[in-house]
PDB file of N, CA and C in Angstrom:
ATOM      1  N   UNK A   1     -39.451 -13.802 -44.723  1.00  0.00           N
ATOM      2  CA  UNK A   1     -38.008 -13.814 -44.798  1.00  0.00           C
ATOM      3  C   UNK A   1     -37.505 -12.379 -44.664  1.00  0.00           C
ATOM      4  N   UNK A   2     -36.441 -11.940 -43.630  1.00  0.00           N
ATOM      5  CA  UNK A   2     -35.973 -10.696 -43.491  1.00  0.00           C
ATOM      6  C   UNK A   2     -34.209 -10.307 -44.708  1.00  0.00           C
ATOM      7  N   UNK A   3     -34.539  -9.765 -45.457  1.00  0.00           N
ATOM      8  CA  UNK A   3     -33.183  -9.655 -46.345  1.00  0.00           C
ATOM      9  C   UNK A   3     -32.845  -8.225 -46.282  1.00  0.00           C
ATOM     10  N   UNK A   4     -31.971  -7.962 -45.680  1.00  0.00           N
ATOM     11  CA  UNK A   4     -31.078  -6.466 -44.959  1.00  0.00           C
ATOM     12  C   UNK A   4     -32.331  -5.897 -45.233  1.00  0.00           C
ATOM     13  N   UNK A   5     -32.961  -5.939 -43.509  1.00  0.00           N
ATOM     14  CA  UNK A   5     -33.642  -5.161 -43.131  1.00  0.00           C
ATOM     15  C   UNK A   5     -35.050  -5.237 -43.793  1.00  0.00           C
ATOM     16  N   UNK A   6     -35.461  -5.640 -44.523  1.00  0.00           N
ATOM     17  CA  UNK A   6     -36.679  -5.430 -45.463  1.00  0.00           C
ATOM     18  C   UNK A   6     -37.003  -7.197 -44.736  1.00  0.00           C
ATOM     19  N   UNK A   7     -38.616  -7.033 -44.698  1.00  0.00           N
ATOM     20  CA  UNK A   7     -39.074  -8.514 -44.696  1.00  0.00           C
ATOM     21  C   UNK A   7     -40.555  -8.744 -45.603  1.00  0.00           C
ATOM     22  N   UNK A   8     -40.432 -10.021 -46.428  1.00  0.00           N
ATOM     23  CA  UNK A   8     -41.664  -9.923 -47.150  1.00  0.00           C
ATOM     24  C   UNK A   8     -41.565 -11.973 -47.390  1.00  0.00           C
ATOM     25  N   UNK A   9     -42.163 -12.011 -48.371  1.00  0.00           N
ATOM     26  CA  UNK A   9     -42.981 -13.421 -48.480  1.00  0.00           C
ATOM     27  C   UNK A   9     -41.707 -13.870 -49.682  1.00  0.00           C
ATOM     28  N   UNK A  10     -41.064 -14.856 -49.978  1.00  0.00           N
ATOM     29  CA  UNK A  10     -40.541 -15.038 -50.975  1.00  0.00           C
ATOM     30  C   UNK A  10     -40.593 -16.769 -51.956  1.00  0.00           C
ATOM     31  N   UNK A  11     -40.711 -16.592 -53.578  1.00  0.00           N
ATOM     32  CA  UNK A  11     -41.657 -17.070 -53.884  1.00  0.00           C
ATOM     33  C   UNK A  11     -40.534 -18.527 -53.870  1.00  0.00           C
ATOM     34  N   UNK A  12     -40.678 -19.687 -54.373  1.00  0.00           N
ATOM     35  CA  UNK A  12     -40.014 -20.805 -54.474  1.00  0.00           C
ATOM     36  C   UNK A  12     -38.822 -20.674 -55.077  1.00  0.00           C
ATOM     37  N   UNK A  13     -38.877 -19.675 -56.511  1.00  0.00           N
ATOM     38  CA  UNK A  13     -37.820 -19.593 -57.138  1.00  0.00           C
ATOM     39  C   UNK A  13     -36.850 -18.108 -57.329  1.00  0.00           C
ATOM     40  N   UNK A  14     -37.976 -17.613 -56.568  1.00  0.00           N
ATOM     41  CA  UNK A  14     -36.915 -16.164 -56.169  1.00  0.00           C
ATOM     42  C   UNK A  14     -35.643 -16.154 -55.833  1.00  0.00           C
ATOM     43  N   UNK A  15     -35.162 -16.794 -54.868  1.00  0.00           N
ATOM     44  CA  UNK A  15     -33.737 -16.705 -54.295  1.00  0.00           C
ATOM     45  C   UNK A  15     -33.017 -17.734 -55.064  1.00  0.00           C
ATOM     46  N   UNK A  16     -33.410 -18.610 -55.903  1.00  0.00           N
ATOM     47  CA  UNK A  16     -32.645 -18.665 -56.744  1.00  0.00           C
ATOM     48  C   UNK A  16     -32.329 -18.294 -58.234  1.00  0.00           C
ATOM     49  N   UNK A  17     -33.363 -17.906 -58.335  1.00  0.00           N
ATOM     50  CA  UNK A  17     -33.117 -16.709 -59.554  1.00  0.00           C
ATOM     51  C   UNK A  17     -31.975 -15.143 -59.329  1.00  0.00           C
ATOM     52  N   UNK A  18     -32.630 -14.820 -58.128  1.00  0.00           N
ATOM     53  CA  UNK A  18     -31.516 -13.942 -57.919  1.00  0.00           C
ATOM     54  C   UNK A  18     -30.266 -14.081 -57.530  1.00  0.00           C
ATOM     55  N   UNK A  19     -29.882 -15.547 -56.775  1.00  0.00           N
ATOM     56  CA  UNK A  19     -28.654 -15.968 -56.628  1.00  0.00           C
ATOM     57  C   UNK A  19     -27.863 -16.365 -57.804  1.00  0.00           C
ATOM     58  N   UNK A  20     -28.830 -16.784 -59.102  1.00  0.00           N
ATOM     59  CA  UNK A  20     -28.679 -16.841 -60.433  1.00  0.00           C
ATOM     60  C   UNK A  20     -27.645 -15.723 -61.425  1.00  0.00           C
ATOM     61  N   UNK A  21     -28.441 -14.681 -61.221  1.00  0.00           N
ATOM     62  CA  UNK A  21     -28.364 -13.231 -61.778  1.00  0.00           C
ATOM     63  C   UNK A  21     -26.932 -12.787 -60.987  1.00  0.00           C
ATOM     64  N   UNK A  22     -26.772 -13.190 -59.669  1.00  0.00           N
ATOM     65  CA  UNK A  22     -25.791 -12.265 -58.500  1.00  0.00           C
ATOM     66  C   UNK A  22     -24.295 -13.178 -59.812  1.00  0.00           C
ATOM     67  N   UNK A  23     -24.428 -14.481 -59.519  1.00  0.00           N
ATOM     68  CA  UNK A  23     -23.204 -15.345 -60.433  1.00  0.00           C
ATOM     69  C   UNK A  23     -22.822 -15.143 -61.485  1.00  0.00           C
ATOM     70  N   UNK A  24     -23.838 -14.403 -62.333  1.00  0.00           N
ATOM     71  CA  UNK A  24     -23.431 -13.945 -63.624  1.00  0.00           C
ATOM     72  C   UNK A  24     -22.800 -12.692 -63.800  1.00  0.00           C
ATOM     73  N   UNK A  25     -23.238 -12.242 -62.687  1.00  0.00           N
ATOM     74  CA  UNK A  25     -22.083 -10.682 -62.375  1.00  0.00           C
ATOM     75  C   UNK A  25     -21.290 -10.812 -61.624  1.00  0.00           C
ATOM     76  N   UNK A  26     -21.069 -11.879 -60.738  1.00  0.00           N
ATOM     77  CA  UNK A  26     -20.166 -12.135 -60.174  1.00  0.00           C
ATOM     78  C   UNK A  26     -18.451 -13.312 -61.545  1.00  0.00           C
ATOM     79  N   UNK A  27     -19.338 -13.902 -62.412  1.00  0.00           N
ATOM     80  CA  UNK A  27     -18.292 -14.057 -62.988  1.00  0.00           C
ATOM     81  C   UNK A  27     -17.476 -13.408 -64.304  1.00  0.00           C
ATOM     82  N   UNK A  28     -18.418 -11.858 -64.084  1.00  0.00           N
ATOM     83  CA  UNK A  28     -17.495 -11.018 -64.738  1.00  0.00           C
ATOM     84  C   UNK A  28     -18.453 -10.681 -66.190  1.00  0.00           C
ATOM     85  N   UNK A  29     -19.633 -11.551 -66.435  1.00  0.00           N
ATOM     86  CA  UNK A  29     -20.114 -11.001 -67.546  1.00  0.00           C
ATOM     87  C   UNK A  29     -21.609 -10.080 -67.132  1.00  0.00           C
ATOM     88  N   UNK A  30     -21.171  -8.796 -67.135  1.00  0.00           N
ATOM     89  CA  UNK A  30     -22.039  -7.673 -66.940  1.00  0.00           C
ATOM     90  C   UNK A  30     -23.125  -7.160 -67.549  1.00  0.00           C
ATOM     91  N   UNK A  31     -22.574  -7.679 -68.989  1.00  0.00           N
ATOM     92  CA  UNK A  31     -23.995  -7.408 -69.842  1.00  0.00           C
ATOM     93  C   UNK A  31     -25.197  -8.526 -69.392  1.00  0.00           C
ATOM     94  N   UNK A  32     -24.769  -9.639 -69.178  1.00  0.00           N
ATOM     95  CA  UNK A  32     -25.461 -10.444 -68.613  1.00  0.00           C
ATOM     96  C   UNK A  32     -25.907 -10.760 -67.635  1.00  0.00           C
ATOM     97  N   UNK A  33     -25.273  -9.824 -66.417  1.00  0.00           N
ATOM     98  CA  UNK A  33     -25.883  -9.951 -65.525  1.00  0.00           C
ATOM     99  C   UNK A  33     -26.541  -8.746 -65.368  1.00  0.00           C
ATOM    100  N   UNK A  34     -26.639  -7.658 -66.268  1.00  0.00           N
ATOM    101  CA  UNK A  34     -27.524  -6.991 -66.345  1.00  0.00           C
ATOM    102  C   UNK A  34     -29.225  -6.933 -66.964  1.00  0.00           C
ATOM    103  N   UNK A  35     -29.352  -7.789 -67.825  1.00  0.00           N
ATOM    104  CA  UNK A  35     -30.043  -8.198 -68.816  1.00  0.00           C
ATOM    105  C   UNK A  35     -30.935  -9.607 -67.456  1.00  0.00           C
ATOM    106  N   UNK A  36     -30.428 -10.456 -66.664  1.00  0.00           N
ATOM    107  CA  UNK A  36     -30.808 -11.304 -65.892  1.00  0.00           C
ATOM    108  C   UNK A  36     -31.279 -10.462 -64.262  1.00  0.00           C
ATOM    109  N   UNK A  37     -31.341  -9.395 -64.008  1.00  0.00           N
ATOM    110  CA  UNK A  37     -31.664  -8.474 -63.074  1.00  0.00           C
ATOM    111  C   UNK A  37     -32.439  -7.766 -63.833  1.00  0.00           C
ATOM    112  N   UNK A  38     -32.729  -7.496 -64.848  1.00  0.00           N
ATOM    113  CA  UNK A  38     -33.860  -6.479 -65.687  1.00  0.00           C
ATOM    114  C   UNK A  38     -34.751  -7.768 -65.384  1.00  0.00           C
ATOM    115  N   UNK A  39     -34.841  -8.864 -65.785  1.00  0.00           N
ATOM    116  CA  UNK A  39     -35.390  -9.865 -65.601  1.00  0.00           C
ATOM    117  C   UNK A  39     -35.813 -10.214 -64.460  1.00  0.00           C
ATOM    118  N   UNK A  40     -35.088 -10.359 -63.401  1.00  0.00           N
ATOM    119  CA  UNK A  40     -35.494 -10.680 -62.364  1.00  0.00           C
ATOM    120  C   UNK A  40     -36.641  -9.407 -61.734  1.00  0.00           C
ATOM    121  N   UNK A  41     -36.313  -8.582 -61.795  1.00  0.00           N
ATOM    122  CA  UNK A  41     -36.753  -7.666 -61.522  1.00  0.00           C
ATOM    123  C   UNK A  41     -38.576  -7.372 -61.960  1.00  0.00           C
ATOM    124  N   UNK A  42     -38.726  -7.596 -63.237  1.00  0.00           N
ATOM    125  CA  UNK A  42     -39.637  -7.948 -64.259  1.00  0.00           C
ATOM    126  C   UNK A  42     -40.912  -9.275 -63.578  1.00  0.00           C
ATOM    127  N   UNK A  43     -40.129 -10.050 -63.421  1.00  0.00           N
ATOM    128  CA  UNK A  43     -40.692 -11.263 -62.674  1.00  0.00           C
ATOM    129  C   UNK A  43     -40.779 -11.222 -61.278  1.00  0.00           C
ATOM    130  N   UNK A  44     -40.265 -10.395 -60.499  1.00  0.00           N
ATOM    131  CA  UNK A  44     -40.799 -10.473 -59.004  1.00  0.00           C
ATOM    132  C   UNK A  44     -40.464  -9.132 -58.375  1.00  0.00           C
ATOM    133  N   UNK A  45     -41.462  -8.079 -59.129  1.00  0.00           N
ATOM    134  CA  UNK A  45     -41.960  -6.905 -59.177  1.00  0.00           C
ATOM    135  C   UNK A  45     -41.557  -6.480 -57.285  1.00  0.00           C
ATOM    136  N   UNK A  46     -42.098  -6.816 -56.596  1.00  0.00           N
ATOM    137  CA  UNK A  46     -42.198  -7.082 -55.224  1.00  0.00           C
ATOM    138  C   UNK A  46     -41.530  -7.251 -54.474  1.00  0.00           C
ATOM    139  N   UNK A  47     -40.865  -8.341 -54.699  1.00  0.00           N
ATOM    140  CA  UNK A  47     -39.457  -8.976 -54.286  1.00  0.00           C
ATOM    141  C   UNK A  47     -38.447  -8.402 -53.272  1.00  0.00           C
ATOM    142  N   UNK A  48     -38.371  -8.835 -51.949  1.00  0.00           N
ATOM    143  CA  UNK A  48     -37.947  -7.882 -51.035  1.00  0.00           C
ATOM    144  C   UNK A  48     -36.134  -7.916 -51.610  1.00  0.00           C
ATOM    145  N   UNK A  49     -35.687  -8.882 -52.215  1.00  0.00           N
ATOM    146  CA  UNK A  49     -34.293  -8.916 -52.986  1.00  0.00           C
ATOM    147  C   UNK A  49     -34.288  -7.768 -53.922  1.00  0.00           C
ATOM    148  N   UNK A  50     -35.460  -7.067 -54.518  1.00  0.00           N
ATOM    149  CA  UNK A  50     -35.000  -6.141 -55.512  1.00  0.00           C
ATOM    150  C   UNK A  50     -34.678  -5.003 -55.393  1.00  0.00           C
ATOM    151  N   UNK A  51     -34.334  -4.324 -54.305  1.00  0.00           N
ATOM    152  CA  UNK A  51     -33.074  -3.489 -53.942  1.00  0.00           C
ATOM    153  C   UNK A  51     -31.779  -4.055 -54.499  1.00  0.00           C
ATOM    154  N   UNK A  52     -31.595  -4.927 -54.153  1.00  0.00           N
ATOM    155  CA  UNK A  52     -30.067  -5.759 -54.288  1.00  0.00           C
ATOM    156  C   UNK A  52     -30.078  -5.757 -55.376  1.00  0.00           C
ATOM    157  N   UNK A  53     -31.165  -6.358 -56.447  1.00  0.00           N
ATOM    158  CA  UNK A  53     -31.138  -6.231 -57.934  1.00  0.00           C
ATOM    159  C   UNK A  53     -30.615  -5.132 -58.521  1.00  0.00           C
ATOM    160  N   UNK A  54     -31.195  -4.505 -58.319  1.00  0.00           N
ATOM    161  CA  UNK A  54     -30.929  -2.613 -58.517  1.00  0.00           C
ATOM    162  C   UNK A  54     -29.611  -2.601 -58.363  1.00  0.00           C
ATOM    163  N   UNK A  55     -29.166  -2.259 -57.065  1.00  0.00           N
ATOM    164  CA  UNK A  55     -27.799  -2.275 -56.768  1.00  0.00           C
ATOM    165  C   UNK A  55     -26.719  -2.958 -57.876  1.00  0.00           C
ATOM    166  N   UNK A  56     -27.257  -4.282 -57.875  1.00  0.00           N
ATOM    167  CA  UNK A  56     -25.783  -5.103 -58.748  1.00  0.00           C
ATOM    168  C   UNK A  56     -26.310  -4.636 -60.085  1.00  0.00           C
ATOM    169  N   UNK A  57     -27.591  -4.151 -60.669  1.00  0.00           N
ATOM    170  CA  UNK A  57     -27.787  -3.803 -61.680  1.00  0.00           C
ATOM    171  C   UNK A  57     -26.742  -2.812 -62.266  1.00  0.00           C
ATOM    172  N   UNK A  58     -27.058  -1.577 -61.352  1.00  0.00           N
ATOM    173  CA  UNK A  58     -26.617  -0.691 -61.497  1.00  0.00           C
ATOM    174  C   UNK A  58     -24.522  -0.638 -61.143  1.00  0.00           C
ATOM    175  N   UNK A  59     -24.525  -1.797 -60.378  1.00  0.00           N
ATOM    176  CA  UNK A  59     -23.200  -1.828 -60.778  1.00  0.00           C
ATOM    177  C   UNK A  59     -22.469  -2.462 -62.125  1.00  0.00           C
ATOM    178  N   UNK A  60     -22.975  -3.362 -62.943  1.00  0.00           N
ATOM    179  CA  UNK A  60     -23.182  -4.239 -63.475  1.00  0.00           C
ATOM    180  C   UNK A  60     -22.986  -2.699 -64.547  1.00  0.00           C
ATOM    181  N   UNK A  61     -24.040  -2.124 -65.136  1.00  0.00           N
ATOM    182  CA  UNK A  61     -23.606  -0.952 -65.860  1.00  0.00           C
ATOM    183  C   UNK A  61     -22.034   0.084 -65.718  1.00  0.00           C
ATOM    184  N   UNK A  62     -21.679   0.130 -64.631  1.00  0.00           N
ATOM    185  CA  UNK A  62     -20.739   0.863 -63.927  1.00  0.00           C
ATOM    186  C   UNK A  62     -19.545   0.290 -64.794  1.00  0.00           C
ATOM    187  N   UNK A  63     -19.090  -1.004 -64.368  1.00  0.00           N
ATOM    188  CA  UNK A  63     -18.406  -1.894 -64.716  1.00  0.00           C
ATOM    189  C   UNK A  63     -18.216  -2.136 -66.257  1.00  0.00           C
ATOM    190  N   UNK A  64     -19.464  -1.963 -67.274  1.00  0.00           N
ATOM    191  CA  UNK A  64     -19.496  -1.776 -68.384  1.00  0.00           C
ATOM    192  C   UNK A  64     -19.108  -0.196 -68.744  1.00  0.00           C
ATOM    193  N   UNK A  65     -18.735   0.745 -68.131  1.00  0.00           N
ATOM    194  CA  UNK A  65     -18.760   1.787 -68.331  1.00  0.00           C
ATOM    195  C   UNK A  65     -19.676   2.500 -69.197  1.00  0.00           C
ATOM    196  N   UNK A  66     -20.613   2.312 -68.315  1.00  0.00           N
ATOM    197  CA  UNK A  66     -22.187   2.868 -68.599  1.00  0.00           C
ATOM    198  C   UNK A  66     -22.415   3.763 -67.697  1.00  0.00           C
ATOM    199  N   UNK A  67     -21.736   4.767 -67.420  1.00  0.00           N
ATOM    200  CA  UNK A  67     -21.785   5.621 -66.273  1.00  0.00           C
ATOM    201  C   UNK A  67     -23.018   6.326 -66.917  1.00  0.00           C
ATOM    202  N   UNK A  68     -23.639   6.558 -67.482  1.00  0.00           N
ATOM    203  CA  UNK A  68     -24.990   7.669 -67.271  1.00  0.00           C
ATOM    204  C   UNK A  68     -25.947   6.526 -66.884  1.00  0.00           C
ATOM    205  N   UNK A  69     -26.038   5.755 -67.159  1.00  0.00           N
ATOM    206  CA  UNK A  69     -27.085   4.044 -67.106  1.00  0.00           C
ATOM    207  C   UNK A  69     -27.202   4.018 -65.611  1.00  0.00           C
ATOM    208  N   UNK A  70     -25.265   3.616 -64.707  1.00  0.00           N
ATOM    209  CA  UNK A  70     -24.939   3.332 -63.758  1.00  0.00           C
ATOM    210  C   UNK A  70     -25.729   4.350 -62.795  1.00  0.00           C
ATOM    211  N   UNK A  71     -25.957   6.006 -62.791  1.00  0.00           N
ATOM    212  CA  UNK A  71     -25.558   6.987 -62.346  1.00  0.00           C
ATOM    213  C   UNK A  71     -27.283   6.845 -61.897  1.00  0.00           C
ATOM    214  N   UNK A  72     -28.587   6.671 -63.161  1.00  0.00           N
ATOM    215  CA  UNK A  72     -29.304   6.562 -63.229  1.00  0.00           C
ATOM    216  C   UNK A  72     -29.751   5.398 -62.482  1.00  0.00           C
ATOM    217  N   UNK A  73     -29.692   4.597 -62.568  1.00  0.00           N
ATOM    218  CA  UNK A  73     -29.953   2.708 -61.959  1.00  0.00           C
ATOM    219  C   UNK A  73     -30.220   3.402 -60.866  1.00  0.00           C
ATOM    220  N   UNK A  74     -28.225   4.002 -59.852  1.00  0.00           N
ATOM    221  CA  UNK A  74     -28.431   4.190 -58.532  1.00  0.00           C
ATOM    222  C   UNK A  74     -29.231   5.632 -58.239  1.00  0.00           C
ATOM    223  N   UNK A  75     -29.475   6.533 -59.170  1.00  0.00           N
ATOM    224  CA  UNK A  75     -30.481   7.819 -58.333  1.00  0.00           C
ATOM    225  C   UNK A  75     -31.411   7.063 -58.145  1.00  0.00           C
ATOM    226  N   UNK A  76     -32.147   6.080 -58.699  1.00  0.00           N
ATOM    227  CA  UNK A  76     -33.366   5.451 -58.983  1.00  0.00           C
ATOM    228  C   UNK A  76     -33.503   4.287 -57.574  1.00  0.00           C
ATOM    229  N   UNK A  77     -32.365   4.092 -57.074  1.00  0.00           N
ATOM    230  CA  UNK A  77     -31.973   3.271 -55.897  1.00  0.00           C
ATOM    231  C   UNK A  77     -32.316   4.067 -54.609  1.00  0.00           C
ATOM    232  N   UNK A  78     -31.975   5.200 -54.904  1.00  0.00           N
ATOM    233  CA  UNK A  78     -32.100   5.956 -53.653  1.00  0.00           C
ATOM    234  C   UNK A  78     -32.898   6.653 -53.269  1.00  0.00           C
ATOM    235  N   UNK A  79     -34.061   6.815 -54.437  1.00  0.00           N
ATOM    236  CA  UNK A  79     -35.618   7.652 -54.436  1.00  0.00           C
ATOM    237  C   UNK A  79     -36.371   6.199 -53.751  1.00  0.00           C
ATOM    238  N   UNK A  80     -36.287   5.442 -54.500  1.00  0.00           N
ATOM    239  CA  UNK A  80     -37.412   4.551 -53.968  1.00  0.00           C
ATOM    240  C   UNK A  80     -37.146   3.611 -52.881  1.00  0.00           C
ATOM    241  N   UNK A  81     -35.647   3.193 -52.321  1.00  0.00           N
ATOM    242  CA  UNK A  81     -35.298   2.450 -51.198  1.00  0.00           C
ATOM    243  C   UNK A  81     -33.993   3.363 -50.344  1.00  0.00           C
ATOM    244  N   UNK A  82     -34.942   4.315 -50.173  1.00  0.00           N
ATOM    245  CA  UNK A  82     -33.513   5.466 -49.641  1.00  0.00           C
ATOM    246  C   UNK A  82     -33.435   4.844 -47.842  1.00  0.00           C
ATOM    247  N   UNK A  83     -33.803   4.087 -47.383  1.00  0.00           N
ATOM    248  CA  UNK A  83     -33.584   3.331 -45.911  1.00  0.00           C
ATOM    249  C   UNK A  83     -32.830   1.662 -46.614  1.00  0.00           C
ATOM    250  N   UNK A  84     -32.587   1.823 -47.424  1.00  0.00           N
ATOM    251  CA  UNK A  84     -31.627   0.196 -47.853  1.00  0.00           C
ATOM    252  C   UNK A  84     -30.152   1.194 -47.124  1.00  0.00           C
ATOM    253  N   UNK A  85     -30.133  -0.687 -46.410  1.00  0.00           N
ATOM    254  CA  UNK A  85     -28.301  -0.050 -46.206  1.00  0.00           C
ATOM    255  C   UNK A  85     -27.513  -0.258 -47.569  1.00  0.00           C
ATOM    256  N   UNK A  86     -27.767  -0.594 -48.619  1.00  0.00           N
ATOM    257  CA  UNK A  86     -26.856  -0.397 -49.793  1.00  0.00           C
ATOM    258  C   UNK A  86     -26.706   1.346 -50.214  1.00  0.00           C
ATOM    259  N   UNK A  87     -27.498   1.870 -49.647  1.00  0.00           N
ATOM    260  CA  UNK A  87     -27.853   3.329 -50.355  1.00  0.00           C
ATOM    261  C   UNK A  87     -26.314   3.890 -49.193  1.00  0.00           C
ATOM    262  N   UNK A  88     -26.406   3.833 -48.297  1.00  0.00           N
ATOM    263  CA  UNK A  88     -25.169   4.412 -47.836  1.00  0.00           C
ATOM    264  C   UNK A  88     -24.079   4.497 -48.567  1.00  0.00           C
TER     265      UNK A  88
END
């Protein structure tokens, strides 16, 4: 499966776990969708989605005004997936 740009193997319940995690920050509760991306993350180490994790992670802190957390998440985004188009 190719997910922006990255392609790898993905497991049965990956994409919906992370489509899981994306809804819970998408409906506004951040601590929780931060806490469900530590998680996801945790569980599919590999995971060609866990850029994206990162990303909403680290926004997900932002939003909580966790700016040293936020600031950290994304340096940490851009050392290890500095060719993700999210890093732009």
């Amino acid at each position: 499966m190719m997910i922006e740009g990255r392609e790898g193997l993905v497991q049965p319940t990956e994409k919906s776990d992370y489509d899981a995690a994306l809804k819970v920050f998408r409906d506004g509760d951040y601590k929780g969708a931060q806490a469900s991306f530590q998680s996801f993350a945790r569980r599919y180490p590999n995971s060609v989605y866990l850029p994206l994790a990162t990303f909403w992670s680290g926004n997900a802190a932002y939003a909580l005004k966790d700016y040293k957390t936020a600031i950290s998440i994304m340096q940490d985004m851009i050392k290890v997936y500095s060719d993700h188009p999210k890093v732009a």
